[in-house]
Protein backbone atom coordinates (compact mmCIF):
# COMPACT_ATOMS: atom_id res chain seq x y z
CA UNK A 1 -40.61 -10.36 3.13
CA UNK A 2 -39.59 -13.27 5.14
CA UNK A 3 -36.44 -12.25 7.39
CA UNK A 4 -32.87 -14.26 7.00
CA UNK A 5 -30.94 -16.21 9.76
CA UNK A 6 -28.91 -13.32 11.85
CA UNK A 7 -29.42 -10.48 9.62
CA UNK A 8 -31.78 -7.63 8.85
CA UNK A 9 -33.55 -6.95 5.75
CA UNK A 10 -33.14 -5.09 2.65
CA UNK A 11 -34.06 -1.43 3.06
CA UNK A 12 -36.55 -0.01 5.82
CA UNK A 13 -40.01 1.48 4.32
CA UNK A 14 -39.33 4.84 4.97
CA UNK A 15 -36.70 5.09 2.29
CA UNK A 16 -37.49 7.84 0.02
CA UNK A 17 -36.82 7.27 -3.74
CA UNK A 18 -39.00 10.51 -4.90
CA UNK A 19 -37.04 12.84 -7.35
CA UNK A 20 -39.03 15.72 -6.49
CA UNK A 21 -37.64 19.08 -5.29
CA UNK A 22 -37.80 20.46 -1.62
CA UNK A 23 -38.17 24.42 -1.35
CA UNK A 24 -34.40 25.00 -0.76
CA UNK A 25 -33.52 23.06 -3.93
CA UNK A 26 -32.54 26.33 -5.43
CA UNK A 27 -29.68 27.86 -3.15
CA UNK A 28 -27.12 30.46 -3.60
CA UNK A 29 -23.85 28.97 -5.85
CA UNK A 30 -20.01 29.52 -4.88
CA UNK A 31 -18.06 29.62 -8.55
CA UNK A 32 -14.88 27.58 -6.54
CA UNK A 33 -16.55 25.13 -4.05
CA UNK A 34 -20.38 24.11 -2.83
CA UNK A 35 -21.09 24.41 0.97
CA UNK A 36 -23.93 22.76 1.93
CA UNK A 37 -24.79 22.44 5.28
CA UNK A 38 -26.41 18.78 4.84
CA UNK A 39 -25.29 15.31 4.99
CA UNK A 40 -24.36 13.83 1.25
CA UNK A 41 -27.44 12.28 -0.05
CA UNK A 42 -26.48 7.97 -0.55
CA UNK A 43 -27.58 6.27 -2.99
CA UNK A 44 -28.76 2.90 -2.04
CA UNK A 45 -28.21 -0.61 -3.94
CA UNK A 46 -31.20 -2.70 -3.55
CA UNK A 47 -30.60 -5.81 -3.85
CA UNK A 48 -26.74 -5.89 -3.19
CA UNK A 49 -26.19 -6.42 0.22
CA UNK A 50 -23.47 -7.67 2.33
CA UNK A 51 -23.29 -10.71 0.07
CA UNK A 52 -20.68 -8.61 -1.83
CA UNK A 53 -17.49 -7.60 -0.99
CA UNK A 54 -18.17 -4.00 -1.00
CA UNK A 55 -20.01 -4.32 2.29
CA UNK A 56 -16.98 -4.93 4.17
CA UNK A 57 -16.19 -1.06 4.13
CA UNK A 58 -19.57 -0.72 5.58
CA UNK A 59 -19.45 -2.97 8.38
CA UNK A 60 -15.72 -1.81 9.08
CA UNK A 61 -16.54 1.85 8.93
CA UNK A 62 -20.18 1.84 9.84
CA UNK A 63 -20.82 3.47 6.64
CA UNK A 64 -24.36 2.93 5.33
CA UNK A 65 -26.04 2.18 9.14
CA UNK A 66 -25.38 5.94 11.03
CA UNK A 67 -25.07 8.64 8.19
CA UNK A 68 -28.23 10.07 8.62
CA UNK A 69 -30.52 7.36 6.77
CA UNK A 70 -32.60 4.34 8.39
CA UNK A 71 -31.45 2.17 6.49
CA UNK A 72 -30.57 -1.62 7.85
CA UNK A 73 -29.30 -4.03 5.24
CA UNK A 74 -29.08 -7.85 5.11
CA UNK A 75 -26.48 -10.36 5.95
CA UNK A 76 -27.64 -12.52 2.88
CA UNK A 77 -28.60 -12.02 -1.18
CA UNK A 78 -32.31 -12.09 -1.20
CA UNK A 79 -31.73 -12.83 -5.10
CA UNK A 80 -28.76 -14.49 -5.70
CA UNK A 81 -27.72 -17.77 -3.64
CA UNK A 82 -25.16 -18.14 -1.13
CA UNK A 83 -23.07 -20.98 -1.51
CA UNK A 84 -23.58 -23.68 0.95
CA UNK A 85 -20.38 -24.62 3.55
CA UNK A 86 -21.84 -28.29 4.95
CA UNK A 87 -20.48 -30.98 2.42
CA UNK A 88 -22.39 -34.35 3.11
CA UNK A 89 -23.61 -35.65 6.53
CA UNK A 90 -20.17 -34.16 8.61
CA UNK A 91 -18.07 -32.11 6.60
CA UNK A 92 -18.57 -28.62 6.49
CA UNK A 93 -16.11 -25.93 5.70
CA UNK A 94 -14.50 -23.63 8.74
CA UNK A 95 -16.54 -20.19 9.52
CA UNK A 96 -14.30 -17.10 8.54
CA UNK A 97 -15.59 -13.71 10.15
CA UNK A 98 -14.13 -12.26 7.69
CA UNK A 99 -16.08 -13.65 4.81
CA UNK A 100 -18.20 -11.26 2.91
CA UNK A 101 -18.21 -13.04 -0.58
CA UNK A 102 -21.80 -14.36 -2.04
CA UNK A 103 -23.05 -15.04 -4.96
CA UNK A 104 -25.25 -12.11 -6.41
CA UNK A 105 -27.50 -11.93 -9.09
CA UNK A 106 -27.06 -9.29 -11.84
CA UNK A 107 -30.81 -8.72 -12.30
CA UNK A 108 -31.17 -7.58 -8.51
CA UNK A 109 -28.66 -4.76 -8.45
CA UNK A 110 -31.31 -1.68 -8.45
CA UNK A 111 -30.97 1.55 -7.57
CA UNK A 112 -32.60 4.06 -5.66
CA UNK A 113 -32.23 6.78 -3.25
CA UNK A 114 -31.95 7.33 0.41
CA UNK A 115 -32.97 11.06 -0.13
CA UNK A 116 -33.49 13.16 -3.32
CA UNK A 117 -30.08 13.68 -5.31
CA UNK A 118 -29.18 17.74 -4.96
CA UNK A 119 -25.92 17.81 -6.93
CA UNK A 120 -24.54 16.76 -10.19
CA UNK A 121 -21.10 16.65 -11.93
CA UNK A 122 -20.66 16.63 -15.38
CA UNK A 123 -17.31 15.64 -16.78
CA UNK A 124 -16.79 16.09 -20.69
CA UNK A 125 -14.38 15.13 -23.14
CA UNK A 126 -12.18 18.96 -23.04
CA UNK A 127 -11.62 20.04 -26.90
CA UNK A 128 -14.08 17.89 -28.49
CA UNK A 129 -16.50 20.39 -30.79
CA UNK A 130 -19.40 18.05 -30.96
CA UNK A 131 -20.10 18.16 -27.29
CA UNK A 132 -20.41 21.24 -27.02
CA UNK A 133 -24.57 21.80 -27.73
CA UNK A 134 -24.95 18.63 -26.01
CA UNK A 135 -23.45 20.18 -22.72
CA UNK A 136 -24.75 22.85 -23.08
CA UNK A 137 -28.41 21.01 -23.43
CA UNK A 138 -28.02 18.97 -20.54
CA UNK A 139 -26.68 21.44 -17.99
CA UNK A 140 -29.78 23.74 -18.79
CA UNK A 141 -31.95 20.70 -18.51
CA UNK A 142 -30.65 20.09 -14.73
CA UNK A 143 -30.15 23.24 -13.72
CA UNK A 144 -33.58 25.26 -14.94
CA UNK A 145 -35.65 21.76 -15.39
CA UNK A 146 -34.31 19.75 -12.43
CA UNK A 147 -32.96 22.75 -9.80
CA UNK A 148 -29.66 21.04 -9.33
CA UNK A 149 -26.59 22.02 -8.36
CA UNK A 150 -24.18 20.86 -11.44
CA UNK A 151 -20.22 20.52 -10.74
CA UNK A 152 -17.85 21.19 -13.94
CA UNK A 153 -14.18 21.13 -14.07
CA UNK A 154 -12.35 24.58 -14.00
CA UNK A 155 -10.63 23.44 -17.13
CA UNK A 156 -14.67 23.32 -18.87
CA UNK A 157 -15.38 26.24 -17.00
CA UNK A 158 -12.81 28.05 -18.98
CA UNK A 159 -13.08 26.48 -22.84
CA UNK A 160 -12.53 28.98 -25.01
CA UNK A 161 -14.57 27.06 -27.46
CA UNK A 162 -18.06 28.09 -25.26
CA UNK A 163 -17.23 31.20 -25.02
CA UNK A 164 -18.21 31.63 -28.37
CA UNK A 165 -21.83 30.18 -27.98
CA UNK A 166 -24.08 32.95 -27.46
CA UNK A 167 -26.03 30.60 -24.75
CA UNK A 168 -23.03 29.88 -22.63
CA UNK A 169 -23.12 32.93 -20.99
CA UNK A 170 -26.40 32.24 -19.26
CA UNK A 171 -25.62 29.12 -18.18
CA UNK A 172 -22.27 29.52 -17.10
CA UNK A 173 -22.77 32.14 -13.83
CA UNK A 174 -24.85 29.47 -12.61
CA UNK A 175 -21.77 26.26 -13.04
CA UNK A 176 -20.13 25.76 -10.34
CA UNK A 177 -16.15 24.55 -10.34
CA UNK A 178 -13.38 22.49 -9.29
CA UNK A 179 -9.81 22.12 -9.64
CA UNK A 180 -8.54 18.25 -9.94
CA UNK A 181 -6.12 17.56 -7.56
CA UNK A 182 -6.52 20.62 -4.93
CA UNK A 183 -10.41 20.77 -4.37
CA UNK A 184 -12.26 17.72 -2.56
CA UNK A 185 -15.46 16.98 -3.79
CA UNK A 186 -16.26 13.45 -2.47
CA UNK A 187 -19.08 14.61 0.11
CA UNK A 188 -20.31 16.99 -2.74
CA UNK A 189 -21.46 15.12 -5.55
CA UNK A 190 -24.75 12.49 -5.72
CA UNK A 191 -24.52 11.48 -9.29
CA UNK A 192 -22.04 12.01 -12.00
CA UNK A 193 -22.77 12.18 -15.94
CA UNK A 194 -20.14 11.77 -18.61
CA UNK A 195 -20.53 12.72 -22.09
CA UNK A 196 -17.40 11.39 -24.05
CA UNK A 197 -16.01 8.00 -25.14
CA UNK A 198 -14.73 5.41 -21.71
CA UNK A 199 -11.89 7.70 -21.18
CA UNK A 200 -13.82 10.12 -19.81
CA UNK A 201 -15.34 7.70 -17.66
CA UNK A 202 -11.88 6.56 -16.44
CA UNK A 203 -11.48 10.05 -16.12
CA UNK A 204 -14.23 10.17 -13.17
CA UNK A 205 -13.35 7.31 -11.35
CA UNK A 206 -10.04 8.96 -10.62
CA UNK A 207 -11.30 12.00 -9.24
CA UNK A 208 -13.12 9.54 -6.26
CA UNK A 209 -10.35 7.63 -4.37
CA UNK A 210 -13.18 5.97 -1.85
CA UNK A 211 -17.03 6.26 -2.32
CA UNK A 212 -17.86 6.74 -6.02
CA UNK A 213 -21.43 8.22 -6.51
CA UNK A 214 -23.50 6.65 -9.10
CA UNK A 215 -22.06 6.75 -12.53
CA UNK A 216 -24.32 7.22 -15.83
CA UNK A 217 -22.38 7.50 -18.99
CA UNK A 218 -23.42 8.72 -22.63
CA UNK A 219 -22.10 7.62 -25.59
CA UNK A 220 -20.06 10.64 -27.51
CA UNK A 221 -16.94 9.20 -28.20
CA UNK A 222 -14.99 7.00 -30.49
CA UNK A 223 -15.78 3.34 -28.93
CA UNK A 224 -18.20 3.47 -25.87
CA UNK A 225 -17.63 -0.11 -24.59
CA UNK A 226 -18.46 1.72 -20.91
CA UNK A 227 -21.11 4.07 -21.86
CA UNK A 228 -24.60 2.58 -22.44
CA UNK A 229 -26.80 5.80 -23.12
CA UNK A 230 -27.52 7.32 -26.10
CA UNK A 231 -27.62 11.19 -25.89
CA UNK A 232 -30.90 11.49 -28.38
CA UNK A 233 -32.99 10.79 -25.08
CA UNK A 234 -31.10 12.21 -22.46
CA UNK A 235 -34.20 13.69 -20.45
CA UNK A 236 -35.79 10.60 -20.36
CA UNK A 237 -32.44 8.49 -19.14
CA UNK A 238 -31.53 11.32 -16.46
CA UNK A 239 -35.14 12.08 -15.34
CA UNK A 240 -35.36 8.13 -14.64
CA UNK A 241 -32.06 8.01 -12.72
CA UNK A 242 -33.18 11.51 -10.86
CA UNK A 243 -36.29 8.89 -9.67
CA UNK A 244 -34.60 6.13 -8.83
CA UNK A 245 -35.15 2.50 -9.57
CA UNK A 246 -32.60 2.11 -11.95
CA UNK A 247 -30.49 -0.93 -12.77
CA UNK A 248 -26.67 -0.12 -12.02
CA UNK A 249 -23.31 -2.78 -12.53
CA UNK A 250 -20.55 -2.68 -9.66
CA UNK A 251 -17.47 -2.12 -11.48
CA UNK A 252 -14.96 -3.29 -9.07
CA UNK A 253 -11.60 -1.58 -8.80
CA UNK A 254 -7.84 -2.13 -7.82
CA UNK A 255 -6.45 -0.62 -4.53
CA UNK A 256 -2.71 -0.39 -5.80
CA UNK A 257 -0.03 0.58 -3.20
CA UNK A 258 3.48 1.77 -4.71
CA UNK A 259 5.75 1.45 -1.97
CA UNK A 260 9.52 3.07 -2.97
CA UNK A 261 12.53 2.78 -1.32
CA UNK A 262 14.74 6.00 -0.97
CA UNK A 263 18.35 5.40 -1.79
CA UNK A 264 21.82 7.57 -0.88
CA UNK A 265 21.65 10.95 -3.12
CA UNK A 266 17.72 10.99 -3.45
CA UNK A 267 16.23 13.77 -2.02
CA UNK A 268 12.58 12.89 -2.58
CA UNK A 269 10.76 10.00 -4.03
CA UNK A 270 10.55 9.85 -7.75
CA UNK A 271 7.03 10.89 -7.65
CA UNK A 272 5.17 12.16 -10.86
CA UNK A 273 5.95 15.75 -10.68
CA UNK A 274 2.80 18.39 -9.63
CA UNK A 275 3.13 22.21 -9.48
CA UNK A 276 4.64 23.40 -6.43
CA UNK A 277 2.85 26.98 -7.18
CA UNK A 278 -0.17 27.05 -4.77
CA UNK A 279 -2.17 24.44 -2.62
CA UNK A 280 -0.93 21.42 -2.33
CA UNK A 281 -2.19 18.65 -4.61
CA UNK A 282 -4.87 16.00 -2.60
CA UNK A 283 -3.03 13.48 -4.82
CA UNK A 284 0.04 14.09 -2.40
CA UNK A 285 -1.70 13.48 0.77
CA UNK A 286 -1.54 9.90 0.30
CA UNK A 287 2.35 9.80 0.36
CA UNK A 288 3.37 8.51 4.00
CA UNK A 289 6.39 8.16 5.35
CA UNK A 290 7.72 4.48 6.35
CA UNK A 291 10.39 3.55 8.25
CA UNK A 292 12.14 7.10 7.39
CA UNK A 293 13.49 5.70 4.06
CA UNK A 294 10.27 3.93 2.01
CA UNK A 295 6.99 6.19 1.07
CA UNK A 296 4.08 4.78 -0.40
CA UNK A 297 1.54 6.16 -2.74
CA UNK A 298 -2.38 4.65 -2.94
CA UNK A 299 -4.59 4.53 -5.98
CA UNK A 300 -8.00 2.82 -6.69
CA UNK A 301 -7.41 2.03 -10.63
CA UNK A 302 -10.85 1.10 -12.61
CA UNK A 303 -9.22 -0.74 -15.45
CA UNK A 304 -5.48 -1.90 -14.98
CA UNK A 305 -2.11 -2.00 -13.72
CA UNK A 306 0.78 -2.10 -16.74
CA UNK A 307 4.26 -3.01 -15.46
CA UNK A 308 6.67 -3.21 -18.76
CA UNK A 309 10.14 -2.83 -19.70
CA UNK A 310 9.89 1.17 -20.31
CA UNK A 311 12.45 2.33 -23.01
CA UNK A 312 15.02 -0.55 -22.20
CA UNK A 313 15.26 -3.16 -24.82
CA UNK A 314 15.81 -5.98 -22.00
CA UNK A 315 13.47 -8.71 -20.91
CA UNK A 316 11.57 -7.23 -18.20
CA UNK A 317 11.98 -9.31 -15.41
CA UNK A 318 9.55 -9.01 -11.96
CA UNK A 319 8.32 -11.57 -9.50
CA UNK A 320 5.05 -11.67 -8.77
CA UNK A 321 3.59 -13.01 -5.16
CA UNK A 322 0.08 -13.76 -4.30
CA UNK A 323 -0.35 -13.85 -0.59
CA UNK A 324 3.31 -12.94 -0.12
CA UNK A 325 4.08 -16.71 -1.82
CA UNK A 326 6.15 -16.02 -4.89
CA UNK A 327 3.85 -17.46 -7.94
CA UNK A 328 6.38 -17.39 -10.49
CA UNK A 329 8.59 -14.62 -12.23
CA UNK A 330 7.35 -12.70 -15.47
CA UNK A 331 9.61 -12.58 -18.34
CA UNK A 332 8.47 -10.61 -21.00
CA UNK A 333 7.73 -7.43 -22.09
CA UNK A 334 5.18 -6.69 -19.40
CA UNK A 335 2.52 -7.33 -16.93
CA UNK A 336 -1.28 -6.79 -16.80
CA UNK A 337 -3.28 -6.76 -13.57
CA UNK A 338 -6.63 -5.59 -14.49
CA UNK A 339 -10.17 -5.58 -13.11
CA UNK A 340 -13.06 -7.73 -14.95
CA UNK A 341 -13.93 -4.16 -16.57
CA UNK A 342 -10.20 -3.87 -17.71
CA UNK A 343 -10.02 -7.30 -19.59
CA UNK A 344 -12.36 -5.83 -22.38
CA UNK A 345 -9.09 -3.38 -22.49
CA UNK A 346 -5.36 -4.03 -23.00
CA UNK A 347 -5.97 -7.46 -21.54
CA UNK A 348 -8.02 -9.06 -24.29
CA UNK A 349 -5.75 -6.95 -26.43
CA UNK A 350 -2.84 -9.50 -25.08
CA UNK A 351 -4.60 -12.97 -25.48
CA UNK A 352 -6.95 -13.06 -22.15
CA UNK A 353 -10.50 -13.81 -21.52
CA UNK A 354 -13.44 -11.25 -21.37
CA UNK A 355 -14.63 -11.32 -17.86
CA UNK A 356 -18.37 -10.04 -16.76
CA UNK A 357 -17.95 -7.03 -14.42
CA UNK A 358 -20.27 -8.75 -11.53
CA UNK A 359 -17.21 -11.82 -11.50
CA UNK A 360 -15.48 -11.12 -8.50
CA UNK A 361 -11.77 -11.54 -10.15
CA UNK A 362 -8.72 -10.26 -10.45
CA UNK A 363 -6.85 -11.14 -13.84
CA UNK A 364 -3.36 -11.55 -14.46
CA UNK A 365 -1.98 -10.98 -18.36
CA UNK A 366 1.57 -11.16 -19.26
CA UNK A 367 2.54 -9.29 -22.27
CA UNK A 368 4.60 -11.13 -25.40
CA UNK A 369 6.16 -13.71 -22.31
CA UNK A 370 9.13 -15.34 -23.22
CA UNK A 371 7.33 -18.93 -22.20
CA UNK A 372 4.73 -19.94 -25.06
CA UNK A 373 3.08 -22.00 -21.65
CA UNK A 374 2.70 -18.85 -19.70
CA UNK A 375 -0.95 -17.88 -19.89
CA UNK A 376 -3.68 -15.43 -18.54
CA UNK A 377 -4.98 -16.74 -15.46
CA UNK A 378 -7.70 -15.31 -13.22
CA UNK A 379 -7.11 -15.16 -9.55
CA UNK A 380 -10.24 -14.46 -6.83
CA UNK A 381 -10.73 -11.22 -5.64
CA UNK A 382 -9.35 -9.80 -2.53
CA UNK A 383 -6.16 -11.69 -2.36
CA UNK A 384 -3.18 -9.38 -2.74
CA UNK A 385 -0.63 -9.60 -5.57
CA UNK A 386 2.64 -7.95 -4.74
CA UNK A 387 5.05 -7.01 -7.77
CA UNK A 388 8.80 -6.72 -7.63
CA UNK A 389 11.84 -6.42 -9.71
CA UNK A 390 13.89 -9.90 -9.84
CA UNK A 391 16.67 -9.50 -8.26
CA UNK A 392 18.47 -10.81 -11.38
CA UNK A 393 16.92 -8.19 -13.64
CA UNK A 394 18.87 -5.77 -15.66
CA UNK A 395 17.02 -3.09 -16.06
CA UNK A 396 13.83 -1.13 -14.28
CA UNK A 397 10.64 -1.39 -15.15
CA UNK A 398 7.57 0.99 -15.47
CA UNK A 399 4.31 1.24 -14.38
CA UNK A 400 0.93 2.97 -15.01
CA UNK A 401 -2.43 2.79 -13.43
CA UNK A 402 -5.52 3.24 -16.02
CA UNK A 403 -2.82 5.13 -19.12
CA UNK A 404 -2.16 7.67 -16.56
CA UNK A 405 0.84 8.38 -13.35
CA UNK A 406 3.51 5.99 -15.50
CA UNK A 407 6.65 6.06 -13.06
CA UNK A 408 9.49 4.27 -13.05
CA UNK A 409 10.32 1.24 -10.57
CA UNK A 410 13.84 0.26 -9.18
CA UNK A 411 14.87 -2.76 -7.19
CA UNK A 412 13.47 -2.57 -3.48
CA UNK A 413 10.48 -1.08 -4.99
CA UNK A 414 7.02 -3.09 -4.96
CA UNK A 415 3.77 -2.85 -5.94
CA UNK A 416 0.48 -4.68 -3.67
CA UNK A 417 -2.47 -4.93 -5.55
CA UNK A 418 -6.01 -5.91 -4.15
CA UNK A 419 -9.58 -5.70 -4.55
CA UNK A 420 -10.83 -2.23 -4.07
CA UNK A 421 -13.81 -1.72 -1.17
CA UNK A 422 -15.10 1.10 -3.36
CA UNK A 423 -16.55 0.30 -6.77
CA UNK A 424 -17.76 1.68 -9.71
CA UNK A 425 -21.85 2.12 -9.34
CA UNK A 426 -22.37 1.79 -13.27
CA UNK A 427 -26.22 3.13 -14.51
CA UNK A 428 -27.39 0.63 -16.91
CA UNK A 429 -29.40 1.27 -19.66
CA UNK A 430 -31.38 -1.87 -19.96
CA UNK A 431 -29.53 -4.62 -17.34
CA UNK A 432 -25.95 -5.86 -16.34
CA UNK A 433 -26.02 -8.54 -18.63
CA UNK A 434 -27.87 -7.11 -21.98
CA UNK A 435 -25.75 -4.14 -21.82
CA UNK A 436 -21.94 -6.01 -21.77
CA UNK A 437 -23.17 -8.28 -24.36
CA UNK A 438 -23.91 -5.20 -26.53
CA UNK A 439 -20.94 -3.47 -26.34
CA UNK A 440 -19.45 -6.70 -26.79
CA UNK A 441 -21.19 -6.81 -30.21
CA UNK A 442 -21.48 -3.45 -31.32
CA UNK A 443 -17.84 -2.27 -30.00
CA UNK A 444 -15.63 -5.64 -30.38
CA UNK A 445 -17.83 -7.34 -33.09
CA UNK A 446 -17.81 -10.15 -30.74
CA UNK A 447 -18.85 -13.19 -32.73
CA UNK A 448 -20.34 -11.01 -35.47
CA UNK A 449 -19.83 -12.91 -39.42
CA UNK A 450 -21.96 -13.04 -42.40
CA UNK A 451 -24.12 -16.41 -42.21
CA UNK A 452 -24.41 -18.83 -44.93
CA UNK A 453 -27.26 -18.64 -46.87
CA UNK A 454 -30.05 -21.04 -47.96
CA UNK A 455 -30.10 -23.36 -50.80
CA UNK A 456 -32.95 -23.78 -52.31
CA UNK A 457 -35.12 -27.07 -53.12
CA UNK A 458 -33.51 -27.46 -57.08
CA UNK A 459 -30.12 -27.20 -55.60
CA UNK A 460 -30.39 -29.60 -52.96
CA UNK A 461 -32.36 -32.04 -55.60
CA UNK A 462 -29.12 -30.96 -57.88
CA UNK A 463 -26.64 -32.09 -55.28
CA UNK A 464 -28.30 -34.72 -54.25
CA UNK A 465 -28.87 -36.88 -57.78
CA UNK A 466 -24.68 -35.22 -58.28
CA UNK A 467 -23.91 -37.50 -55.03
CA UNK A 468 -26.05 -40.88 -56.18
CA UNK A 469 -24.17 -40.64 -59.78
């Protein structure tokens, strides 16, 4: 492999992407949390290197170079091409450190391994009766088949609806739990399966606020625009991911910051309210305190950002900044900021585009504006969008991040939005682009009509001696 200009290359040769088993695969299980004393096995993208914007995290943190592995990685796409900054015989554009945009290709994002995956969580759809045999098939499969460690929610621990399968009680002694919210597992899990409809997949991504493991998704729900596999050949799907060399998407995600401003008579931010009985929630350990009157929350969102005008029957009004430049002011019944994932969503739902997930974008959807001119526009990734109330408005708005945390915002409260360093790793079943135009077709019936048939020779001789008379 021929080596690029300043950078290293790709993935060393002592990169193992065997699935087998080592002879402490099978280890003694802790029903409330898994101690390990090991590094968290990585999974690798070949392919994607830091021509993407996820790289930056890398080369900021040193992520992906000293965590145990040898792996090196290169300062170009060997697939895809890098655009070119020298325009004619003397123009050429000005170098930016900071640049870590390139163009990838799709059909080069593989995965594989750094060292055999250990540990497993399955999320599934809670209080759905037709997933129950199916969990219950593929957590034997990994545990007695595969000698993994498999993660479940406390919540799935506890169904009452397996506790009247007569199997359940073999597998369940050997499940081990979590609590959302109060237990950390994001140095504990190498891959993650969902069974259930994109929810549940929305669902996972919350439970990872930086590094998301590898994602693979079955389809068990109602629409399954985000989940490629079918469950019939489950062993077959997993066992290949288990290997490595599978094709995976980069979902990209939104790194919202709500940043409120406490007023005379509050005595805490107007936070969604958790229990108070217990540990403290993780979700609460991203609430800082600025300036001794403003706190801020952080969330990585997978699909969107909804500001709208909440119960009021006003005009919302907010102003919306890109770069800290105001860009104009929305008024409407609402805002979407969502992800190139997300515009398949609510987005295309309110008039935009459908946008590939491997576009690095950022689109911006207003909801029923009161400007018949006022379109969906799509803005590059990684500049930040900041969202505040007009000072003019008369009411507050609301805001919710992927259907979930809706809170109210008042004036000298703002929301920044950016590109999110961690994505999404996506399994594929077939490729990037095979599998979105799919679920285009078989979810949104995207372009799908009844053709017109043939005529035959006697009716085109019919019509034809109809038009010389």
């Amino acid at each position: 492999m021929e080596e690029d200009d300043g950078g290293d290359n790709g993935c060393n040769d002592d990169v193992e992407a065997s699935g087998g088993r080592g002879p402490g695969a099978s280890q003694s299980r802790s029903c409330t949390k898994v101690e390990r004393n090991r590094t968290r096995n990585e999974a690798v993208l070949v392919g994607s290197l830091p021509g993407s914007p996820w790289d930056a995290v890398r080369s900021m943190s040193g992520h992906g170079r000293e965590r145990g592995s040898s792996l090196s990685y290169s300062r170009r796409s060997l697939h895809g091409p890098s655009p070119d900054i020298h325009f004619g015989p003397k123009a050429c554009m000005l170098r930016n450190p900071t640049t870590v945009m390139h163009i990838q290709d799709p059909a080069s994002q593989r995965l594989t391994w750094s060292k055999p995956p250990l540990s497993v969580l399955v999320v599934k759809k809670i209080g759905d009766v037709r997933l129950l045999e199916n969990f219950l098939q593929l957590c034997a499969f990994l545990i007695e088949e595969k000698h993994m460690i498999v993660l479940i929610e406390k919540s799935v621990l506890e169904d009452p609806l397996l506790e009247n399968i007569e199997s359940y009680s073999s597998i369940r002694k050997k499940l081990c739990t979590f609590r959302e919210g109060y237990d950390d597992i994001s140095n504990q899990i190498d891959l993650i399966i969902c069974l259930g409809g994109d929810g549940t997949l929305l669902y996972a991504s919350t439970l990872f606020q930086d590094s998301v493991p590898p994602v693979m998704a079955f389809h068990l729900g109602s629409l399954g625009f985000l989940t490629p596999f079918k469950f019939e050949s489950f062993k077959t799907y997993v066992a290949q991911v288990i290997e490595g060399n599978a094709a995976v998407v980069l979902r990209s995600r939104l790194k919202v910051k709500v940043i409120k401003f406490q007023r005379n008579g509050d005595t805490e931010p107007s936070w969604p309210q958790f229990e108070h009985n217990g540990p403290q929630p993780l979700t609460c350990r991203s609430l800082e305190t600025l300036e001794g009157n403003r706190t801020t929350m952080q969330i990585q969102v997978l699909n969107e950002v909804v500001v709208d005008r909440g119960p009021s029957s006003y005009l919302s009004n907010v102003d919306l900044f890109l770069d800290n430049r105001l860009i104009t002011t929305v008024q409407g019944d609402g805002l979407i900021i969502s992800t190139p994932t997300g515009s398949t969503a609510y987005a295309v739902a309110a008039g935009a585009s459908m946008i590939h997930p491997n576009v690095p974008a950022i689109l911006i959807t207003p909801i029923c504006p009161h400007s018949l001119s006022f379109r969906p526009i799509v803005v590059p990734a990684g500049v930040e969008l900041t969202i505040r109330l007009s000072p003019d408005g008369k009411n507050t708005a609301w805001v919710s991040f992927d259907g979930r945390q809706r809170q109210e915002i008042r004036h000298g409260d703002s929301i920044k939005i950016t590109t999110s360093c961690f994505p999404v790793p996506s399994v594929c079943c077939h490729d990037p682009v095979y599998d979105w135009f799919e679920s285009l077709a078989r979810c949104l019936h995207w372009n799908v009509r009844k053709r017109q048939g043939w005529l035959c020779d006697t009716e085109l001789s019919r019509n034809s001696d109809d038009e010389r008379a």
